[in-house]
Protein backbone atom coordinates (compact mmCIF):
# COMPACT_ATOMS: atom_id res chain seq x y z
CA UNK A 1 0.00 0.00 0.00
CA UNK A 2 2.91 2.26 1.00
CA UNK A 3 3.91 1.87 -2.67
CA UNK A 4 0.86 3.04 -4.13
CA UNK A 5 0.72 6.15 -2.10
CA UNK A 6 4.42 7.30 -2.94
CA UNK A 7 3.82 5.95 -7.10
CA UNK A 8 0.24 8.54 -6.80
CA UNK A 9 2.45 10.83 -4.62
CA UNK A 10 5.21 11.04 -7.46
CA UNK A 11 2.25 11.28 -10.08
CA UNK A 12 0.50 14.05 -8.55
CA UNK A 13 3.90 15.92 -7.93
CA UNK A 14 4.93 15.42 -11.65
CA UNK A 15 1.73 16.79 -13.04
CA UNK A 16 1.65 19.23 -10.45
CA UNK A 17 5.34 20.62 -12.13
CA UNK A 18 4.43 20.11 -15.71
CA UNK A 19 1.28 21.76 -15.42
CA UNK A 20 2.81 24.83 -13.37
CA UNK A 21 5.49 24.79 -16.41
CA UNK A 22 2.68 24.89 -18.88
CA UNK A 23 1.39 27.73 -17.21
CA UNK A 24 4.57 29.67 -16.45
CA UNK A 25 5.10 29.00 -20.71
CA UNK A 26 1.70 30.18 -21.35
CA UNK A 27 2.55 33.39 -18.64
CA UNK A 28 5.71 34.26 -20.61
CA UNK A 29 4.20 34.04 -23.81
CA UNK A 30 1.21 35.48 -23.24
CA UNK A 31 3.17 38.90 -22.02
CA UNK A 32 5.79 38.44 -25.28
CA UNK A 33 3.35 40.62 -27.00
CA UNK A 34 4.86 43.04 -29.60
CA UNK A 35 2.54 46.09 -28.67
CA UNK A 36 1.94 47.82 -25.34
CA UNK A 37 -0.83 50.44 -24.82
CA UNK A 38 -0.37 53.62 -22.75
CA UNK A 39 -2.53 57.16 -22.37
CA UNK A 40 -5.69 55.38 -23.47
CA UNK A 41 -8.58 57.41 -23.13
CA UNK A 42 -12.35 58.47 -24.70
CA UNK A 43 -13.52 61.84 -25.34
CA UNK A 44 -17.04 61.49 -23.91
CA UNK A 45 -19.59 63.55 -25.41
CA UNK A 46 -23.71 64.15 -24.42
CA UNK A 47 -26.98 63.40 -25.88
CA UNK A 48 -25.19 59.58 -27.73
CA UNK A 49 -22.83 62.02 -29.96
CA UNK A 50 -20.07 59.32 -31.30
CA UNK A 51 -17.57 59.72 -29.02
CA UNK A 52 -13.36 59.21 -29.70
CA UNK A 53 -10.78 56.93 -28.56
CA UNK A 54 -7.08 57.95 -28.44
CA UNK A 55 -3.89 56.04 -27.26
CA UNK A 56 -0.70 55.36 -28.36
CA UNK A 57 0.59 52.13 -29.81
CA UNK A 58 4.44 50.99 -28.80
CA UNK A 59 5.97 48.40 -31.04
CA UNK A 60 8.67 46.64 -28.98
CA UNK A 61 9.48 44.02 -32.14
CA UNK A 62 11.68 44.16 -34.56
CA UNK A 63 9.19 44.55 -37.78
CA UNK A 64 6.37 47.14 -37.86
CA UNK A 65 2.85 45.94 -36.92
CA UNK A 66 -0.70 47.03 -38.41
CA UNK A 67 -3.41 48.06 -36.30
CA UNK A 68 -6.04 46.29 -38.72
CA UNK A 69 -9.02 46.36 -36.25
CA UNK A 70 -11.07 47.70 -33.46
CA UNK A 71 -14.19 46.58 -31.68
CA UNK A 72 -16.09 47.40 -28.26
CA UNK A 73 -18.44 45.66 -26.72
CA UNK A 74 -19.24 49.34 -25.25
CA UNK A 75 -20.46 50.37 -28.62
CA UNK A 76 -22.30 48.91 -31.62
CA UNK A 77 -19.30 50.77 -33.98
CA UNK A 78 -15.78 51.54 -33.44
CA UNK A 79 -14.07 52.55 -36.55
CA UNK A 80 -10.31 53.86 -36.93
CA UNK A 81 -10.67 57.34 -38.90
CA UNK A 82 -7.86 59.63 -39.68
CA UNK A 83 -8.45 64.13 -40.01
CA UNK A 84 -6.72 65.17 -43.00
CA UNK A 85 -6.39 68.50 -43.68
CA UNK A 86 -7.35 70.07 -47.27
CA UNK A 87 -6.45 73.50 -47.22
CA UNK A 88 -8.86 75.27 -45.13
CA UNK A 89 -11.25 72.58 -44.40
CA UNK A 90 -10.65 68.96 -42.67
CA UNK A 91 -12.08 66.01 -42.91
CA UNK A 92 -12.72 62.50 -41.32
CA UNK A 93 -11.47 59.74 -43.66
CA UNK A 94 -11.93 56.13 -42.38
CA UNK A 95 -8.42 53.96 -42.80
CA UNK A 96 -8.26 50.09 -43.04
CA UNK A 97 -4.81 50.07 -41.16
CA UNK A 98 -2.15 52.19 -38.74
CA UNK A 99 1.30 51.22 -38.93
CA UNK A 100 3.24 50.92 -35.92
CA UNK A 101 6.66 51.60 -36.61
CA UNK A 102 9.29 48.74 -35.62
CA UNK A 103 10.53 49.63 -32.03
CA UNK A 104 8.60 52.94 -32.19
CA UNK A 105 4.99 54.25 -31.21
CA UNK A 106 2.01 55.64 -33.25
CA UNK A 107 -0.37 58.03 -31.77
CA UNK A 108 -3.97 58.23 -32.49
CA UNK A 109 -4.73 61.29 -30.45
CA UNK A 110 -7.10 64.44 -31.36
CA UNK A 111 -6.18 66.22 -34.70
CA UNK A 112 -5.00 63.09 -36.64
CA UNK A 113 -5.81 59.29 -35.93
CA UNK A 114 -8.90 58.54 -33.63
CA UNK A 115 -11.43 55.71 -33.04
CA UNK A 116 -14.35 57.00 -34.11
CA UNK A 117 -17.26 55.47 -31.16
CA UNK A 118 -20.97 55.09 -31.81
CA UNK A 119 -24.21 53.68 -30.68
CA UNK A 120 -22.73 53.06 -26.95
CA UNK A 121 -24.85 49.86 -25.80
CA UNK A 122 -25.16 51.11 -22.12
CA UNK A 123 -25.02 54.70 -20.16
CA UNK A 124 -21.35 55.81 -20.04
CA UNK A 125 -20.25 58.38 -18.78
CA UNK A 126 -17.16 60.66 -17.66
CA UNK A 127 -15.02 58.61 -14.94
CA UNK A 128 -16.16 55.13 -16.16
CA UNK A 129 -13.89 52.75 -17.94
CA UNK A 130 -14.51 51.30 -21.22
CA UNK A 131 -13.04 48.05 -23.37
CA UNK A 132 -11.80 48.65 -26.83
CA UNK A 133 -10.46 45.59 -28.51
CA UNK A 134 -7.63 46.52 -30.73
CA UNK A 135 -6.63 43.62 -33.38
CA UNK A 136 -3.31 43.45 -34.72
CA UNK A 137 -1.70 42.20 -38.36
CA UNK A 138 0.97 39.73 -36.33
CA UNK A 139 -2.37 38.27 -34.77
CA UNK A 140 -1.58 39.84 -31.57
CA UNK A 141 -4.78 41.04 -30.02
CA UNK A 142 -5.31 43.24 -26.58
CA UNK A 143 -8.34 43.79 -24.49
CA UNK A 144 -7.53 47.64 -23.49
CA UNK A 145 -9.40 49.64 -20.89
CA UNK A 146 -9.96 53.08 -21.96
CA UNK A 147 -10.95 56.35 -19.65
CA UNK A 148 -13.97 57.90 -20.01
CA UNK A 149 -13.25 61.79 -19.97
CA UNK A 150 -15.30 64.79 -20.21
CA UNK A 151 -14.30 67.66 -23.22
CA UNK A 152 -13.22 69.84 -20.02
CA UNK A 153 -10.87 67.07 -18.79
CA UNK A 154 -9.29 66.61 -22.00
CA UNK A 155 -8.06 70.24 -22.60
């Protein structure tokens, strides 16, 4: 009997290891990404206006990444939209992509890049926190809470 209990002992302890291992692999890989987030934030405005997403994108690899993609379950329609600038009017243009530089950043902050936000699914408001999912051409995807800010906080 003493044999079975040290032979399930030495079982448990070896699947105890290997699946900690597993995990600690999974960990490392998991946080290997190529792109970090900072500054993320929304520019909340009233009445269900669309409202705007900003952040900037750091590329820690060694070949640029695409932003190709952005969802929220927050809103019904998050779309990446660029102002360009004819002269003496500007526009909003909506762009498939945003190239991240290899080990550099890309901004999409107020005056060129933004996520344009619509049709929010619930009440938010200034101070809450909301989820944009931002999809990447290297597969790389990241779940990234974003700051819901007033216009007067943002100036």
């Amino acid at each position: 009997m003493s044999i079975k209990i040290k032979t399930f002992a030495s079982l448990s302890c070896a699947l105890a290891l290997s699946f900690g291992g597993a995990l600690n692999a999974h960990a490392a890989g998991a946080g290997a990404g190529a792109i970090s987030v900072k500054d993320a934030w929304v520019r909340w405005l009233p009445n269900n206006l669309p409202a705007a997403g900003y952040v900037t994108l750091v590329n820690a690899s060694d070949k640029p990444v695409d932003l190709v993609d952005v969802s929220s379950k927050d809103y019904g329609g998050a779309m990446l939209h660029q102002t360009v600038s004819n002269g003496s009017s500007q526009q909003m243009v909506m762009v498939d992509k945003l190239t991240v530089p290899a080990h550099g950043q890309a901004s999409i902050s107020p005056g060129g890049y933004h996520v344009m936000l619509e049709d929010a699914k619930h009440k938010i408001a200034p101070g809450d926190t909301v989820h944009l999912t931002l999809k990447f051409s290297d597969g790389e995807t990241l779940d990234t809470p974003f700051a819901v800010k007033s216009p007067a906080q943002t100036k």
